[in-house]
N, C-alpha and C. Protein backbone atom coordinates (compact mmCIF):
# COMPACT_ATOMS: atom_id res chain seq x y z
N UNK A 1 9.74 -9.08 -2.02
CA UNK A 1 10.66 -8.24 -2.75
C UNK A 1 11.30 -7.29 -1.75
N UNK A 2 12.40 -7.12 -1.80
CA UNK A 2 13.37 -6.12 -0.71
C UNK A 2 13.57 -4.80 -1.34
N UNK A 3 13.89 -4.01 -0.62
CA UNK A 3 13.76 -2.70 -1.45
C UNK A 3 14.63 -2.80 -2.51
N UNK A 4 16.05 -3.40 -2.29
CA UNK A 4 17.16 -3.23 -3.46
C UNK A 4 16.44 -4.21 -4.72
N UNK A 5 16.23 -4.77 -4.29
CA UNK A 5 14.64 -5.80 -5.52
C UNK A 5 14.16 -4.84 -6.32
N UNK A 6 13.78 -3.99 -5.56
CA UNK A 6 12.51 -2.76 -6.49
C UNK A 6 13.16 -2.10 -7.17
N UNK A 7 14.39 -1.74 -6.66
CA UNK A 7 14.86 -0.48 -7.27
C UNK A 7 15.45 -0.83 -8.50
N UNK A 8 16.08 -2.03 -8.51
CA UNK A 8 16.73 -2.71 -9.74
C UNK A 8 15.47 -3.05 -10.64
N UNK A 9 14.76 -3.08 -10.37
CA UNK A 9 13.52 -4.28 -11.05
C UNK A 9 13.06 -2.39 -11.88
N UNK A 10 13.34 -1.06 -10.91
CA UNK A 10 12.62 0.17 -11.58
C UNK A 10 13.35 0.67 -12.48
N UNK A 11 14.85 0.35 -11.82
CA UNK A 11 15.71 0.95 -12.87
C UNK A 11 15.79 0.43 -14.41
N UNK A 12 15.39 -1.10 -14.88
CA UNK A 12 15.52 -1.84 -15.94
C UNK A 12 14.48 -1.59 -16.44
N UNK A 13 13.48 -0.40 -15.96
CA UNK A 13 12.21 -0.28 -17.14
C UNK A 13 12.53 0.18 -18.54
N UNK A 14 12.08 -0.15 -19.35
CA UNK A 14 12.40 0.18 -20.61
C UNK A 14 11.78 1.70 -20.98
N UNK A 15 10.74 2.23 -20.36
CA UNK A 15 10.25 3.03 -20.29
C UNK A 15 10.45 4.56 -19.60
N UNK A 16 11.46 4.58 -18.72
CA UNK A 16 12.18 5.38 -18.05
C UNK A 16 13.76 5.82 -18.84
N UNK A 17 13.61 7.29 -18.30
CA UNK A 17 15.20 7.37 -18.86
C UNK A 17 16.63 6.64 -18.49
N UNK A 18 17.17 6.56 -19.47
CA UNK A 18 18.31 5.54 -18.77
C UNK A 18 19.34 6.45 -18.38
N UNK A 19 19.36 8.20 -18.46
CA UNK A 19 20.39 8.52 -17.71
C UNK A 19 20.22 8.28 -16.64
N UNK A 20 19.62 8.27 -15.30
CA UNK A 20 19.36 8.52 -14.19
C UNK A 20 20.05 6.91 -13.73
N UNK A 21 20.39 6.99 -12.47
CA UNK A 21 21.39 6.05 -11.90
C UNK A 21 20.51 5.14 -10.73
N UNK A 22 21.20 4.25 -10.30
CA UNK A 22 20.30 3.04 -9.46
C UNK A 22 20.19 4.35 -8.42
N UNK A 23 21.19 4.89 -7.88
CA UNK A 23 20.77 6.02 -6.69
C UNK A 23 19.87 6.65 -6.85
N UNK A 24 20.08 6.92 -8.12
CA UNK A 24 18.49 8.20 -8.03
C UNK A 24 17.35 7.76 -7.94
N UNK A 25 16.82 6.52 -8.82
CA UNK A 25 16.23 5.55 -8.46
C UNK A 25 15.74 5.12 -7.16
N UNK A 26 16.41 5.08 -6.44
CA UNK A 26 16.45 4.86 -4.78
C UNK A 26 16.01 6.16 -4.02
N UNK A 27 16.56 7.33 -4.14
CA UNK A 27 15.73 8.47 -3.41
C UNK A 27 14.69 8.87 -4.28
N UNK A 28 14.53 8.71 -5.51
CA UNK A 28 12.64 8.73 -6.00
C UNK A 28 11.88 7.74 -5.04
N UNK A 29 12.06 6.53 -4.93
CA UNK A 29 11.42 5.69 -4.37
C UNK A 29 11.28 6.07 -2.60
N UNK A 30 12.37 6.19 -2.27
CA UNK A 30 12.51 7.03 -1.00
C UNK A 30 11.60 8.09 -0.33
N UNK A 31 11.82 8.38 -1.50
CA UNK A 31 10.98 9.66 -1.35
C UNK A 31 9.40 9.74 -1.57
N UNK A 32 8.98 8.79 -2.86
CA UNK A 32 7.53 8.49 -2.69
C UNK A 32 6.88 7.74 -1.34
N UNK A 33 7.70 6.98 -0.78
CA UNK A 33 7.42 5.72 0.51
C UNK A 33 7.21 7.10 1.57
N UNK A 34 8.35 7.72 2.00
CA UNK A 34 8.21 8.70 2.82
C UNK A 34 6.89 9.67 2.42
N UNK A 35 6.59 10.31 1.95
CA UNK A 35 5.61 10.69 1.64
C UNK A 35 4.52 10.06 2.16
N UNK A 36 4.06 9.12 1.13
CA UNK A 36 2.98 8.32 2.23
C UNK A 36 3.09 8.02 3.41
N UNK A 37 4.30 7.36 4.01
CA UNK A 37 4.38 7.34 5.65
C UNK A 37 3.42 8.76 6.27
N UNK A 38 4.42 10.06 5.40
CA UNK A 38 4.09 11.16 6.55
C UNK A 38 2.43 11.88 6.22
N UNK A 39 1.99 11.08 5.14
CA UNK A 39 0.34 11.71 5.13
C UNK A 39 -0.54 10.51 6.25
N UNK A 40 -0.09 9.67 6.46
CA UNK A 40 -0.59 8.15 7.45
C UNK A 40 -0.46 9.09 8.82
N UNK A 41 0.88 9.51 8.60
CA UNK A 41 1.05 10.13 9.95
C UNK A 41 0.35 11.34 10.93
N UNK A 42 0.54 12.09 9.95
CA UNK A 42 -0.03 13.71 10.38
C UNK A 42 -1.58 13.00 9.58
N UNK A 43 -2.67 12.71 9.19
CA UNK A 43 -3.64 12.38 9.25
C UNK A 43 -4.69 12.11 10.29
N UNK A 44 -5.63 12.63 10.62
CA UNK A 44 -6.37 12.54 11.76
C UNK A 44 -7.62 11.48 10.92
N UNK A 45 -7.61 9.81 11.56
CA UNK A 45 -9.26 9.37 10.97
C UNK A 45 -10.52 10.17 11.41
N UNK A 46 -11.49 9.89 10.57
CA UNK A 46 -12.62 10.46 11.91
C UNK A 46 -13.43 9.24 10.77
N UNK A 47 -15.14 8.94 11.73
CA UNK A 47 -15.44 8.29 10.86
C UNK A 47 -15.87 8.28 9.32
N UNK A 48 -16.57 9.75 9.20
CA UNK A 48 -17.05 10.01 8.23
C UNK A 48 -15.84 10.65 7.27
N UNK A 49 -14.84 10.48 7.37
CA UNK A 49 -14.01 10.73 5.88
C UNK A 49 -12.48 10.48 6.70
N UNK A 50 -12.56 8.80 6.38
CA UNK A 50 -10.85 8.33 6.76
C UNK A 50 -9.93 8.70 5.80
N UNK A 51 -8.38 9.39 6.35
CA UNK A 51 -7.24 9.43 5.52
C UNK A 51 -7.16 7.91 4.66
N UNK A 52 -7.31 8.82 3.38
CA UNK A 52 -7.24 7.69 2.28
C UNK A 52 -5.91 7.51 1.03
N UNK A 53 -5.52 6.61 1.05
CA UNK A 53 -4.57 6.98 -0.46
C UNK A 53 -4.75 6.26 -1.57
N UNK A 54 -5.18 6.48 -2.53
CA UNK A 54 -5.47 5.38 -4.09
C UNK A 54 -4.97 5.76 -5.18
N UNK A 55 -4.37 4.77 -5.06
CA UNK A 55 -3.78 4.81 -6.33
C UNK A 55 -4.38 4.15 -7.65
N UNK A 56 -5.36 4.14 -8.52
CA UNK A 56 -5.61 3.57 -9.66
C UNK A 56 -5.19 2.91 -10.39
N UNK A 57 -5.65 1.31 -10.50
CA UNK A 57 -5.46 0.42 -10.98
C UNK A 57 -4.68 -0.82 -9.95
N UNK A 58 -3.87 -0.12 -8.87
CA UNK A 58 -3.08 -0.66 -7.97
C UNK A 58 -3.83 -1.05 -6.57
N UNK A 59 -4.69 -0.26 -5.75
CA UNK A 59 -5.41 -0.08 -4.90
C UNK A 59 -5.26 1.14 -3.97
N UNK A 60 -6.32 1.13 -2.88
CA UNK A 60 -7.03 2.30 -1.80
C UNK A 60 -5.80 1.60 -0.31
N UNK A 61 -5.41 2.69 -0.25
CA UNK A 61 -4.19 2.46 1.33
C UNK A 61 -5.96 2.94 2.38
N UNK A 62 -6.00 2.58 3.56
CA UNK A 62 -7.09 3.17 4.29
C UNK A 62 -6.49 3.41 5.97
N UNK A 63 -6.49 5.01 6.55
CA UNK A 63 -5.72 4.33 8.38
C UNK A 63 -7.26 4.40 8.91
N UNK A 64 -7.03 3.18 9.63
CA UNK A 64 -8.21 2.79 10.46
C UNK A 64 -7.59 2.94 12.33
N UNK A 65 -8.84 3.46 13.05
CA UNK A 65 -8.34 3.03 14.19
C UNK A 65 -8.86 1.97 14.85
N UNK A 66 -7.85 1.23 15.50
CA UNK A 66 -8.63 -0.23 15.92
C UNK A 66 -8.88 0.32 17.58
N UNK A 67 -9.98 -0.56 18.07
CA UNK A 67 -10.76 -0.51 19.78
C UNK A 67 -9.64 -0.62 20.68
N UNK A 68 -9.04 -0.60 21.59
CA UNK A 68 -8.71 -1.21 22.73
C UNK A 68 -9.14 -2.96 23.15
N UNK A 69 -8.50 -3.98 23.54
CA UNK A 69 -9.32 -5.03 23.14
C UNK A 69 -8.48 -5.84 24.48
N UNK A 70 -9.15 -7.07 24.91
CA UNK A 70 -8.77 -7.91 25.89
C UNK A 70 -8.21 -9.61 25.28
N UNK A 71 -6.97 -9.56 24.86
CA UNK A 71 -7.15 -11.17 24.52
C UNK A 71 -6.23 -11.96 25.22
N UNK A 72 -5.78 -13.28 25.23
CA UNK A 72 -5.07 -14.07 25.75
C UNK A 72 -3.57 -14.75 25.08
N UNK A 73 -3.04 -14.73 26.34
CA UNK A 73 -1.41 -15.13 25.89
C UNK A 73 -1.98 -16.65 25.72
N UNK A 74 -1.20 -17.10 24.67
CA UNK A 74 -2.10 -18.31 24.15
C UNK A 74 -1.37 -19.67 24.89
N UNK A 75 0.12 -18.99 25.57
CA UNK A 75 1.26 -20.22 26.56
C UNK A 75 0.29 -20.27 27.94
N UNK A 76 0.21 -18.98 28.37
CA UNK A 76 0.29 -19.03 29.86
C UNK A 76 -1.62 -18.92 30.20
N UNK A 77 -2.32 -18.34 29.00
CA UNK A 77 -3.81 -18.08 29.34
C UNK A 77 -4.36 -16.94 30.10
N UNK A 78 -2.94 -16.28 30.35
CA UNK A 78 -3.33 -14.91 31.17
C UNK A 78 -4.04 -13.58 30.01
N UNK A 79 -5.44 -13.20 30.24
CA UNK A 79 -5.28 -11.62 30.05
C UNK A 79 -4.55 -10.95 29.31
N UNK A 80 -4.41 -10.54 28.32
CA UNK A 80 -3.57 -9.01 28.07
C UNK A 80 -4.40 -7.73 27.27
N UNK A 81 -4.19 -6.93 27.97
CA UNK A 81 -4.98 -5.37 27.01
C UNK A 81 -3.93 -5.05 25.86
N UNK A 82 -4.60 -5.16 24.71
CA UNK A 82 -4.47 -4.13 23.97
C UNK A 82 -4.22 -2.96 23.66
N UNK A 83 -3.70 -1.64 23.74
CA UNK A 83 -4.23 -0.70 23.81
C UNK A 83 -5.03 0.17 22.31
N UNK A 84 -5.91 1.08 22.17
CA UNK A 84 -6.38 1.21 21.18
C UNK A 84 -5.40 1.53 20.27
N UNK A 85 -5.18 1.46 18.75
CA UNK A 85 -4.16 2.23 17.67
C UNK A 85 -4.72 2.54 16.48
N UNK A 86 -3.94 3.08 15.66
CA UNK A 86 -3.98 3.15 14.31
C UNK A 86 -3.20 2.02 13.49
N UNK A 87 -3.71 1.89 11.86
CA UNK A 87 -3.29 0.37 11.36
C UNK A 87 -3.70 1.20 9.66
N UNK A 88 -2.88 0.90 9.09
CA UNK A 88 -3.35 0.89 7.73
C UNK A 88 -4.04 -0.20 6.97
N UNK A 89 -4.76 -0.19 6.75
CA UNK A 89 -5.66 -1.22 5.84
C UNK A 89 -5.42 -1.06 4.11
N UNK A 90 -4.79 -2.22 3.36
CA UNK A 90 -4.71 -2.15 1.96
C UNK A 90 -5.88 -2.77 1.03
N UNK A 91 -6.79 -2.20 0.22
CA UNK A 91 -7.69 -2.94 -0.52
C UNK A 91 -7.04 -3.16 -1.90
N UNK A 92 -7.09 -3.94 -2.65
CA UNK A 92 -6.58 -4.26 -4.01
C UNK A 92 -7.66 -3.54 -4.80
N UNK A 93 -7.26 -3.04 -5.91
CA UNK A 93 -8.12 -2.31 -7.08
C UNK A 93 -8.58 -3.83 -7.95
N UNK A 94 -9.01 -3.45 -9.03
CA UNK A 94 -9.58 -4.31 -9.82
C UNK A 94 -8.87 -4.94 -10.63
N UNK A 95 -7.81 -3.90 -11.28
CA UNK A 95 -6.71 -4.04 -11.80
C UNK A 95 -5.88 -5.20 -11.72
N UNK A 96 -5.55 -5.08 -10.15
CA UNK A 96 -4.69 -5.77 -9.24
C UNK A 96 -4.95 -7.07 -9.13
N UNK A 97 -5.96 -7.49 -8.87
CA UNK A 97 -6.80 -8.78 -8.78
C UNK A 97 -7.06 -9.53 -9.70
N UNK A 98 -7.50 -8.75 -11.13
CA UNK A 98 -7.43 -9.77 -12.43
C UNK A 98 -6.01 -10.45 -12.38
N UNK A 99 -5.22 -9.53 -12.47
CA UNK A 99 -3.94 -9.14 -12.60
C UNK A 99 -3.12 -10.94 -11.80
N UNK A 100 -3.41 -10.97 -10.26
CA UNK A 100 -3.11 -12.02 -9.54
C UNK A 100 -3.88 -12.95 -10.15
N UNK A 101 -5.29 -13.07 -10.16
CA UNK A 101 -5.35 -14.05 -10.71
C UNK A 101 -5.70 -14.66 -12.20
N UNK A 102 -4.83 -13.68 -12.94
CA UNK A 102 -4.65 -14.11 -14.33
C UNK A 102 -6.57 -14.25 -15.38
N UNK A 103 -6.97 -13.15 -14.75
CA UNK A 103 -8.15 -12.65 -15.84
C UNK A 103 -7.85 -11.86 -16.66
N UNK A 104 -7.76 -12.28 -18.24
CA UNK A 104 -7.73 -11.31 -19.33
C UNK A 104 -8.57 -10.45 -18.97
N UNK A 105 -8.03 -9.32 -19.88
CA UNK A 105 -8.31 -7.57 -19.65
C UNK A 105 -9.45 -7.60 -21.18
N UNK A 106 -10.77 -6.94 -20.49
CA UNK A 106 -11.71 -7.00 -21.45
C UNK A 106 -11.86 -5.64 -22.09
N UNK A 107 -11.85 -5.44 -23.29
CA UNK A 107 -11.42 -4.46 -24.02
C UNK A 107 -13.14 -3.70 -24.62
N UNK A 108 -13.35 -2.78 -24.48
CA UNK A 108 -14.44 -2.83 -24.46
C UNK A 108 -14.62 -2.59 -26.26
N UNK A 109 -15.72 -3.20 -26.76
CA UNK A 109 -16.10 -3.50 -28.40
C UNK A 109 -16.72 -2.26 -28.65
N UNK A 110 -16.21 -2.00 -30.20
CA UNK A 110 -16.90 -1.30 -30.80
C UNK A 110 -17.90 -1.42 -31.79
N UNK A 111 -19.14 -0.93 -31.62
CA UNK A 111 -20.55 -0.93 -32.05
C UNK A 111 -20.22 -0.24 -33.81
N UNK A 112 -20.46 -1.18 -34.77
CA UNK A 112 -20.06 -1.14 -36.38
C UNK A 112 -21.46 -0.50 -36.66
């Protein structure tokens, strides 16, 4: 999906007001994406409590830092370093996963 995908696909909710215009639409969205960029950013990991973002029902964003590492150019067989970085890691919620693979939503029963 491309961003102009999303924004059309947000603007046709039935559930949202319909004054608001595909633009505005576009800097809400803008503006939520940025956001998260800049908490990824200014975020320091450490191990015991990584910058986290979750969203419920959707999934946990996680920045991990990866090692420094040695692997190979896979043409020539030479060597190359890595250097160490940061990487965001996405986990799917529960939600999300029935969701892909088409598990009805179990409703929990009430005791008569």
């Amino acid at each position: 999906m491309t961003k102009a995908e999303l924004i059309a696909r947000v603007a046709t909710r039935k559930d949202l007001p319909r004054t608001l215009t595909k633009k505005a639409y576009a800097r809400i969205i803008d503006a939520v994406f940025t956001e998260v960029g800049d908490y990824f950013i200014r975020a320091r990991p450490s191990l015991s409590n990584p910058p986290r973002l979750s969203y419920p029902g959707f999934g946990t964003f996680t920045k991990r830092r990866r090692n420094s590492r040695t692997v190979r150019n896979p043409a020539t067989g030479q060597p190359i370093a890595i250097p160490a970085q940061c990487t965001v890691v996405f986990a799917p919620g529960q939600e999300l996963k029935n969701l892909i693979n088409r598990v009805p939503i179990r409703k929990a029963s009430s005791a008569a």
